[in-house]
Structure formats: C-alpha cells, structure tokens
N, C-alpha and C. Protein backbone atom coordinates (compact mmCIF):
# COMPACT_ATOMS: atom_id res chain seq x y z
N UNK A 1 0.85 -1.17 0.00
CA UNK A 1 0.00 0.00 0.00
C UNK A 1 0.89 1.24 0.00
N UNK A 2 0.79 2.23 -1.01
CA UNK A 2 1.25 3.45 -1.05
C UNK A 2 0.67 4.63 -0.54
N UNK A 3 1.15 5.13 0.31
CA UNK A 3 0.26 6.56 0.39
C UNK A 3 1.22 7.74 -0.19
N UNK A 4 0.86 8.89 -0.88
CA UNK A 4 1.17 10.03 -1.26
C UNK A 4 1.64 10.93 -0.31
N UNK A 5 2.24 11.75 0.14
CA UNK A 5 1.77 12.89 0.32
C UNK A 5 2.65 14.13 0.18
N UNK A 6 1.46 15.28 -0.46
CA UNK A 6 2.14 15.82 -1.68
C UNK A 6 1.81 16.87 -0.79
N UNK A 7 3.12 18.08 -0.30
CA UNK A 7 3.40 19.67 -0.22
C UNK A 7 4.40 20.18 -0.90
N UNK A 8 4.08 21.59 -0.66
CA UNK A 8 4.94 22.30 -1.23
C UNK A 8 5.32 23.49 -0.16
N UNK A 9 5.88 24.32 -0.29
CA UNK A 9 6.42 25.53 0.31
C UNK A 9 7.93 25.25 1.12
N UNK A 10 7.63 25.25 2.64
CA UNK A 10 8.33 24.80 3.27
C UNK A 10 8.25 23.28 3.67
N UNK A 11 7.10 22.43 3.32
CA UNK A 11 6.95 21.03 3.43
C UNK A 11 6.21 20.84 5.17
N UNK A 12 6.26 21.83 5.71
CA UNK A 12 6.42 21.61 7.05
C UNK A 12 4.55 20.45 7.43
N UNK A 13 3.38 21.38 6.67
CA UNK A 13 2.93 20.17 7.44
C UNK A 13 2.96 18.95 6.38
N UNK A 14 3.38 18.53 5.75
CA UNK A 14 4.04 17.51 4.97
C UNK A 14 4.41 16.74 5.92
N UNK A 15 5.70 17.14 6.36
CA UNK A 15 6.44 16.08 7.67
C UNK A 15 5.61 16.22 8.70
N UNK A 16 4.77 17.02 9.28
CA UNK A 16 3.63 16.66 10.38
C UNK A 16 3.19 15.30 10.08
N UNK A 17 2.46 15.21 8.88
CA UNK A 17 1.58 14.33 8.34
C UNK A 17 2.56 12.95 8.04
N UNK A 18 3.92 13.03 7.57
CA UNK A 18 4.58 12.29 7.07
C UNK A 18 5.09 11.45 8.69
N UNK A 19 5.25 12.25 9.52
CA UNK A 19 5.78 11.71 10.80
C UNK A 19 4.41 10.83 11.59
N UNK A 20 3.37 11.44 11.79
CA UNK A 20 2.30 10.65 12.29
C UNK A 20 2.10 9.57 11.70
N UNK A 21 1.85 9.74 10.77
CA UNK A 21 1.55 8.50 9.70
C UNK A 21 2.36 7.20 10.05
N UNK A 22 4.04 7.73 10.06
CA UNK A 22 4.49 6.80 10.65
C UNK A 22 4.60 5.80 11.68
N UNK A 23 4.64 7.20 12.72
CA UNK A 23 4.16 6.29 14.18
C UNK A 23 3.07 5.73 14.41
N UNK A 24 1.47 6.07 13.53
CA UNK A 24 0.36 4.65 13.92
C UNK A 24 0.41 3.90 12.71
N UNK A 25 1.04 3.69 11.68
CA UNK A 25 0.76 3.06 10.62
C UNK A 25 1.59 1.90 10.41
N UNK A 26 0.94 0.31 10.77
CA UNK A 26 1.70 -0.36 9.89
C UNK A 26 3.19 -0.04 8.74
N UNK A 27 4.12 -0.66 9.20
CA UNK A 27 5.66 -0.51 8.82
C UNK A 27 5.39 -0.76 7.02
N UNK A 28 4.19 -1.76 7.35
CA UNK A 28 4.61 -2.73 5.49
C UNK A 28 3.94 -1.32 4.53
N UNK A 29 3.41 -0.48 5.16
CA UNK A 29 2.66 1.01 4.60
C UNK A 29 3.95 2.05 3.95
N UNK A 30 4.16 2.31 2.29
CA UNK A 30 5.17 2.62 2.13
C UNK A 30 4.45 4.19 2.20
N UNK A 31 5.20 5.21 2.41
CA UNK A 31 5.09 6.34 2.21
C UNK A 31 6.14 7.15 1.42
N UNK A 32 5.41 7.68 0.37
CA UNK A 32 6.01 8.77 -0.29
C UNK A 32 5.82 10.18 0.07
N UNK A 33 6.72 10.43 -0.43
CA UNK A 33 7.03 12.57 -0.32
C UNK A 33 7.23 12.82 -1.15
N UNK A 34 6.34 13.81 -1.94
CA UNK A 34 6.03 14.33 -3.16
C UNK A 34 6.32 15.50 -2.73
N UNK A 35 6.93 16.34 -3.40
CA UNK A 35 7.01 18.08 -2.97
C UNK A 35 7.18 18.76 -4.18
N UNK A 36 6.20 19.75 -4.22
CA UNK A 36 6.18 21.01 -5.24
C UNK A 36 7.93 21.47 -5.40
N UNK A 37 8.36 21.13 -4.49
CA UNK A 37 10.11 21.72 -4.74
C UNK A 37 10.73 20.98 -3.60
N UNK A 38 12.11 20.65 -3.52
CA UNK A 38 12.76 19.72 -2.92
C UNK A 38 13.17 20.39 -1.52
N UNK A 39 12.92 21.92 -0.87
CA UNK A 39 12.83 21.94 0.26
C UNK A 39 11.62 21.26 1.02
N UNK A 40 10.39 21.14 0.12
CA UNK A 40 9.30 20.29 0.73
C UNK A 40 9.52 18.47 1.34
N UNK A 41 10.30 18.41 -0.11
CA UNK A 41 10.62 16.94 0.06
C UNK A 41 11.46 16.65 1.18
N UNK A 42 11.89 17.34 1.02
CA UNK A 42 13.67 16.76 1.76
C UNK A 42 12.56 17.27 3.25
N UNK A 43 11.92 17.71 3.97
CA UNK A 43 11.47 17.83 5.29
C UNK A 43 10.54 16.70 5.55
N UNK A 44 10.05 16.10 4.37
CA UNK A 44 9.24 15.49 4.59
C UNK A 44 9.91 14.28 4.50
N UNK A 45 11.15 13.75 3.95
CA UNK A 45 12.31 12.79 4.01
C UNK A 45 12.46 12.61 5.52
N UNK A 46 12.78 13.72 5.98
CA UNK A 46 13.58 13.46 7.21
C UNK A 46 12.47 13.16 8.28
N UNK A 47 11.05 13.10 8.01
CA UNK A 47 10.36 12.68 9.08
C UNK A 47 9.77 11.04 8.61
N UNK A 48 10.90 10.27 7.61
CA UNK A 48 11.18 9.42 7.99
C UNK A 48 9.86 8.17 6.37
N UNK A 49 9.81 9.50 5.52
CA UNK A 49 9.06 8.89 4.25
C UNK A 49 10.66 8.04 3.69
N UNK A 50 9.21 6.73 3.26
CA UNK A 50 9.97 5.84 2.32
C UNK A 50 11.00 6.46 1.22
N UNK A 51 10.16 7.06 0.57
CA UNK A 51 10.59 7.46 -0.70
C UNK A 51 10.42 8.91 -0.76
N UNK A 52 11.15 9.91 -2.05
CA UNK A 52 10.86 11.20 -2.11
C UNK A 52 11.26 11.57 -3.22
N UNK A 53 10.07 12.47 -4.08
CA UNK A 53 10.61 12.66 -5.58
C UNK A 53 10.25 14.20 -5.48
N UNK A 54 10.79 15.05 -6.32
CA UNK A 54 10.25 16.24 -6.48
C UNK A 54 9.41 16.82 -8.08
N UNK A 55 9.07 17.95 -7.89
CA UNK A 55 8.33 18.55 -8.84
C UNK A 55 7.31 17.82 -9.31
N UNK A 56 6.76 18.43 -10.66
CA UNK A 56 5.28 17.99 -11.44
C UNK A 56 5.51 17.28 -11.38
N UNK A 57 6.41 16.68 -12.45
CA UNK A 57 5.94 14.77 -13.51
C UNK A 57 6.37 13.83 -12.02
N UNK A 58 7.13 14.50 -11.07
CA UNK A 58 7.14 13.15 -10.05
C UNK A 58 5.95 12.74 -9.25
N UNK A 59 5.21 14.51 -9.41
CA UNK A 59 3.76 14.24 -9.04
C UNK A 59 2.95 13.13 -9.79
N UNK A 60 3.00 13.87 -10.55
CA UNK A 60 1.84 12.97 -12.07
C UNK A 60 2.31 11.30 -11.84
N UNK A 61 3.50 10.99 -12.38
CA UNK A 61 3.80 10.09 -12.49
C UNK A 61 3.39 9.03 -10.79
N UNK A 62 4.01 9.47 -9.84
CA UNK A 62 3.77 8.67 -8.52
C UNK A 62 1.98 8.78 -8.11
N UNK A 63 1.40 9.86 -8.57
CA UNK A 63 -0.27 9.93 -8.02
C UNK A 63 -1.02 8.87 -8.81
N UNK A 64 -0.66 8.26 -9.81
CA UNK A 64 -0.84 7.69 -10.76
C UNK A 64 -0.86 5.62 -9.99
N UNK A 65 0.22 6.16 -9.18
CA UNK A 65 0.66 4.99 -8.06
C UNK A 65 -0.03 3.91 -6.92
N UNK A 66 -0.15 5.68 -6.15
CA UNK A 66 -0.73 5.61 -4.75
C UNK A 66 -1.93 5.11 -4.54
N UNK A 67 -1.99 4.29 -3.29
CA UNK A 67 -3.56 3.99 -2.85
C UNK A 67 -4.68 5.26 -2.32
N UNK A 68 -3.24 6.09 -1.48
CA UNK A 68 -3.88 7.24 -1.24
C UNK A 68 -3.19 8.20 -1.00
N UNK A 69 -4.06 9.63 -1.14
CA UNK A 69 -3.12 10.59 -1.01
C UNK A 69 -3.78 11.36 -0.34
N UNK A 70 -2.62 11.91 0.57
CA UNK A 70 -2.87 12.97 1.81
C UNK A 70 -2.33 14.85 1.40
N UNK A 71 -2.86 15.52 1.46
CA UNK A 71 -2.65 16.90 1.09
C UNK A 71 -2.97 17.90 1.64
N UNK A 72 -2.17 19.09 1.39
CA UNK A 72 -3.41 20.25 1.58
C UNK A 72 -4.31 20.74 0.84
N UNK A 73 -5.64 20.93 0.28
CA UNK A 73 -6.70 21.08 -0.28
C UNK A 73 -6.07 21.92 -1.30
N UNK A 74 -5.46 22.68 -1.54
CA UNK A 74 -4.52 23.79 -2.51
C UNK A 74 -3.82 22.78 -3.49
N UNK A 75 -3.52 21.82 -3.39
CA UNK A 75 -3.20 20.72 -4.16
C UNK A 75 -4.10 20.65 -5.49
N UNK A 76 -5.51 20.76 -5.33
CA UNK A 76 -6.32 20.68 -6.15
C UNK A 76 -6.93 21.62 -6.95
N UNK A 77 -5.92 23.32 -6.52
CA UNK A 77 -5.99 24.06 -7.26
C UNK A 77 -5.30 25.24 -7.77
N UNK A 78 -5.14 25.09 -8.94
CA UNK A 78 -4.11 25.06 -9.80
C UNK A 78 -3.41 26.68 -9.80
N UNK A 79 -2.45 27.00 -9.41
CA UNK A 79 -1.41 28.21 -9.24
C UNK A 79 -1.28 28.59 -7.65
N UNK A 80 -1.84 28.38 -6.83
CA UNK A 80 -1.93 28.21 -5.17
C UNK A 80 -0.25 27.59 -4.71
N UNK A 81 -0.24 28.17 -3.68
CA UNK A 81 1.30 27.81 -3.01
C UNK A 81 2.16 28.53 -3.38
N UNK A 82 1.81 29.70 -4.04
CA UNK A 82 2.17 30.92 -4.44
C UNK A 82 3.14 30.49 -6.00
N UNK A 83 1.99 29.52 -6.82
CA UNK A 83 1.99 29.29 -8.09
C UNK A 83 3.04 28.23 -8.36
N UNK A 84 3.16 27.49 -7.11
CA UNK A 84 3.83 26.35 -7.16
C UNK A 84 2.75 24.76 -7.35
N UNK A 85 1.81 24.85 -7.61
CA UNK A 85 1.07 23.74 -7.67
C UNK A 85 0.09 24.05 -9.82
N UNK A 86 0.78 23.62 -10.29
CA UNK A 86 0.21 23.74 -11.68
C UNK A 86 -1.16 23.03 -11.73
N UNK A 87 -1.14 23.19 -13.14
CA UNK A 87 -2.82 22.41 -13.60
C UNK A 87 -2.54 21.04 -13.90
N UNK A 88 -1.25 20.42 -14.17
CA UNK A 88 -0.91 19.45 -14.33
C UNK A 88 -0.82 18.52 -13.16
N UNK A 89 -0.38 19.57 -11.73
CA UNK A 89 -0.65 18.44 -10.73
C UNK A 89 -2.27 18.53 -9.88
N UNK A 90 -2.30 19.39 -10.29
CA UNK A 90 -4.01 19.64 -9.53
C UNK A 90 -4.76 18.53 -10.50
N UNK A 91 -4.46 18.09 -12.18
CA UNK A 91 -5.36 17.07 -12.42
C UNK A 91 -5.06 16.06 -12.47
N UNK A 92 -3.43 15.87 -12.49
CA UNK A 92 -3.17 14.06 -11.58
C UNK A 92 -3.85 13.87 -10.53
N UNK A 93 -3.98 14.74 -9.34
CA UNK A 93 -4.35 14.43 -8.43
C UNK A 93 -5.87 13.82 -8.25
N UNK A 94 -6.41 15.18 -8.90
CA UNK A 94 -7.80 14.44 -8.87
C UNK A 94 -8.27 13.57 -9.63
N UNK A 95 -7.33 13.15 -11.01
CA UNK A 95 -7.57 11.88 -11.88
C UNK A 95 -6.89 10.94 -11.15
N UNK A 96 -6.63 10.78 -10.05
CA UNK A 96 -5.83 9.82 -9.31
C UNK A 96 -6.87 8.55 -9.37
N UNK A 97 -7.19 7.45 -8.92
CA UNK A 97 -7.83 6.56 -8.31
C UNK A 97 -7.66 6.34 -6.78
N UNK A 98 -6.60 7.06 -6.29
CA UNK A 98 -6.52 6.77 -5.27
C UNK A 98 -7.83 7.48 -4.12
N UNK A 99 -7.74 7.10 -2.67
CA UNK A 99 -8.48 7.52 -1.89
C UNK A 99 -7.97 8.82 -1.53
N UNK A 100 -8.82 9.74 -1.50
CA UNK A 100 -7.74 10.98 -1.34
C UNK A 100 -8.11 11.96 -0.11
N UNK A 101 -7.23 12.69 0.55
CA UNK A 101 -7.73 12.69 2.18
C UNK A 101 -7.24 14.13 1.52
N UNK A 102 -7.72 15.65 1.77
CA UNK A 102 -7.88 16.75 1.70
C UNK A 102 -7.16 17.82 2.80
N UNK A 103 -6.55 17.90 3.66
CA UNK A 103 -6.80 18.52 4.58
C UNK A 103 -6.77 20.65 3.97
N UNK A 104 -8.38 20.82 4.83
CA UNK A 104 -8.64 21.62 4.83
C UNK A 104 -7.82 23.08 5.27
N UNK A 105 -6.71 23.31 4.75
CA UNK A 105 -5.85 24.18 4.82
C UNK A 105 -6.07 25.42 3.92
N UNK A 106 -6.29 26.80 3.81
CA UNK A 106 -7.03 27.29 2.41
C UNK A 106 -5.97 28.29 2.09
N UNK A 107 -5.82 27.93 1.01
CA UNK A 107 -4.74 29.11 0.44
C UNK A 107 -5.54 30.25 0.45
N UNK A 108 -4.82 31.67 0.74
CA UNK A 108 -5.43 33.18 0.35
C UNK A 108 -6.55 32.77 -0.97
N UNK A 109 -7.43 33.83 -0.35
CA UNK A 109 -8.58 34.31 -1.29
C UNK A 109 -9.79 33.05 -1.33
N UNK A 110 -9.68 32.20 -0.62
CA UNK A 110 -10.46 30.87 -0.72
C UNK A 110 -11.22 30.86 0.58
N UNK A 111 -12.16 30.64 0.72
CA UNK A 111 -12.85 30.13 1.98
C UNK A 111 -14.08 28.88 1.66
N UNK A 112 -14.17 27.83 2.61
CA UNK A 112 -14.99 26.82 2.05
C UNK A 112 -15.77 26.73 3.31
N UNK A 113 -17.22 27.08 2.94
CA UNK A 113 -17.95 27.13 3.89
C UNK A 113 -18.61 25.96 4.67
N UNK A 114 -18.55 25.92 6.01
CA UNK A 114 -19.05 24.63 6.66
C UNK A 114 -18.08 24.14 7.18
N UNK A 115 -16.57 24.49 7.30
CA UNK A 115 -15.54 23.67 7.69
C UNK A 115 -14.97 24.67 8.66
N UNK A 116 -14.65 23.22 9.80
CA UNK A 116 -14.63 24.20 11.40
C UNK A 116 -12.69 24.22 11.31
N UNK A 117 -12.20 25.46 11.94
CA UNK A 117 -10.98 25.62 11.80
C UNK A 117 -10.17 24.79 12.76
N UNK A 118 -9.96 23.41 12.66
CA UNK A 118 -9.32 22.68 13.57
C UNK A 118 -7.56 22.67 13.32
N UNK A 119 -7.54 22.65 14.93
CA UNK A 119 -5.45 22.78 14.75
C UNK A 119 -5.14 22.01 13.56
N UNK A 120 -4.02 21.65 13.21
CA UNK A 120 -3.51 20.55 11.92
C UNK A 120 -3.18 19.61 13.14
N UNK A 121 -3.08 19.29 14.40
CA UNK A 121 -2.50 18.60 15.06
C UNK A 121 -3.77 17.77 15.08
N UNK A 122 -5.03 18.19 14.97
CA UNK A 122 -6.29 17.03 15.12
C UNK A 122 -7.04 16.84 13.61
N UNK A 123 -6.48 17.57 12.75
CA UNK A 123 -6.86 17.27 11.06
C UNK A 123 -5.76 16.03 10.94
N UNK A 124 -4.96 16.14 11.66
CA UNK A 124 -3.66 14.82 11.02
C UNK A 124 -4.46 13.40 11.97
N UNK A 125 -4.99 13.70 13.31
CA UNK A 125 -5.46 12.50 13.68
C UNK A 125 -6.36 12.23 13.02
N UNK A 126 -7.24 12.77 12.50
CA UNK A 126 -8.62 12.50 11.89
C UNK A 126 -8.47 11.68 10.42
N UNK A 127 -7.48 12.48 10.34
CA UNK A 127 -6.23 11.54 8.74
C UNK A 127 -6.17 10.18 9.07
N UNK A 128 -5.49 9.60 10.27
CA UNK A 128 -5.28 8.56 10.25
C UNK A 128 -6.63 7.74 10.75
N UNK A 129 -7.08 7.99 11.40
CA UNK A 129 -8.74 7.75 11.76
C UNK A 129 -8.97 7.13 10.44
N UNK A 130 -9.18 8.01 9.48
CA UNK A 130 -9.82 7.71 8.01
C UNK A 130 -9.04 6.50 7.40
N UNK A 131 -7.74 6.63 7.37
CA UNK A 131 -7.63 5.96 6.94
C UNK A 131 -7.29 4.53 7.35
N UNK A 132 -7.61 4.30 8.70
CA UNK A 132 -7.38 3.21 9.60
C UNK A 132 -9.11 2.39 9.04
N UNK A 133 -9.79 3.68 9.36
CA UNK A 133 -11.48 3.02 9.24
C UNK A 133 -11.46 2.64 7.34
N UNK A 134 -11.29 3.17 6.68
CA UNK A 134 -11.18 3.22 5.54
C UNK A 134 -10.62 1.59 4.47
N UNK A 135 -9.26 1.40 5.27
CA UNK A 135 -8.73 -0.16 5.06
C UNK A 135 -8.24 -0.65 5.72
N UNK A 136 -9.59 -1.07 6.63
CA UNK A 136 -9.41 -1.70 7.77
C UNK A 136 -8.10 -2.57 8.11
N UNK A 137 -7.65 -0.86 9.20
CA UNK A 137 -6.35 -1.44 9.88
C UNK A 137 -6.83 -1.28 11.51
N UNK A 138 -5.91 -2.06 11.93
CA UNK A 138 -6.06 -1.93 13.37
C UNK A 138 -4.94 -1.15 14.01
C-alpha cells in the first residue's frame, strides 16, 4: 500500500503528516514525499518517508501509483502555493484513483464554507482515523 503525500512551500505540514503517519501506521505502509520543490521533500524525508521525488511529472507520475493521497486542499488548485502547484498536478491528483484525504488548509482568497478551523494537530489525527477506518487497519 502506497500513500502520497504531496506539499509544497516549506513542506512543514508535509512532515507533520509524514511523521504521524508513521508512528500509527503499519511498517509494510510505504510512504512517499512528493514536494512542489525539494525543500518540501527533503522535510518530509527526514520525518522518515519511504521514498521522495520532487516537482510535477514526479507528481503525475507517482499519483498515478498511490492507494492514497494525503494533502493540503490547494493541491487541487491550480497556481496556489504561491503558483507552485500547476494544472498538471491539480489534475493528476484528482484523476488519481486513489483515496484521497484533503486537509482543509485554504490558500489566500479561498474560503470553504461549513468547515470548522481545527489545529492541523487534530486534522492529522482525523487523517489517520480515516484511513485506519477506511482499510481496515487496526
């Protein structure tokens, strides 16, 4: 089983997400680090992802992969991250097949109504929640 997970900027909640993941997730669970640019990657390396590729086509190409992918919601739209996320990876992503987990993070000028502003420290548990309930892990 592959999971994704794709930032950009400073990567930082990348390795939030990349580090939790680790500590409740089954070992045989490979994780990738996808990053809009290789300061993303490389933070999200060091919290201990399998693997780590950078830019578009490593996007395209690995989303293409994954069982699932974990993000910030700006992922899915296209010039956000201060025009580091193209149209090319905003529609791998969502042409993905994979299961795809959103976190509600909103780039400037965006607001999505109905969604309560929770720390990232309980959007990342709720991550693994999902995806524990999701394929059934224990």
């Amino acid at each position: 089983m592959i999971i994704a997970v794709i930032d950009g900027m400073g990567g930082g909640i990348g390795a939030q997400v990349v580090s939790a993941l680790r500590e409740e997730l089954p070992t045989y669970m490979e994780i990738y680090a996808l990053g809009t640019n290789s300061i993303a990657t490389s933070a999200m390396m060091k919290a201990h992802a399998n693997k780590g590729a950078t830019g578009e086509n490593a996007i395209v190409v690995s989303s293409k992969k994954a069982n699932i992918i974990v993000s910030p919601i700006s992922i899915v739209m296209p010039n956000t991250m201060m025009g580091e996320v193209t149209s090319a990876i905003s529609e791998a992503v969502c042409d993905s097949e994979a299961f795809k987990i959103l976190l509600p993070i909103m780039p400037e000028n965006f607001e999505v109504i109905g969604i309560e502003g929770k720390p990232l420290s309980l959007l990342i548990k709720d991550t693994i929640k999902i995806i524990k309930r999701e394929f059934n892990i224990k």
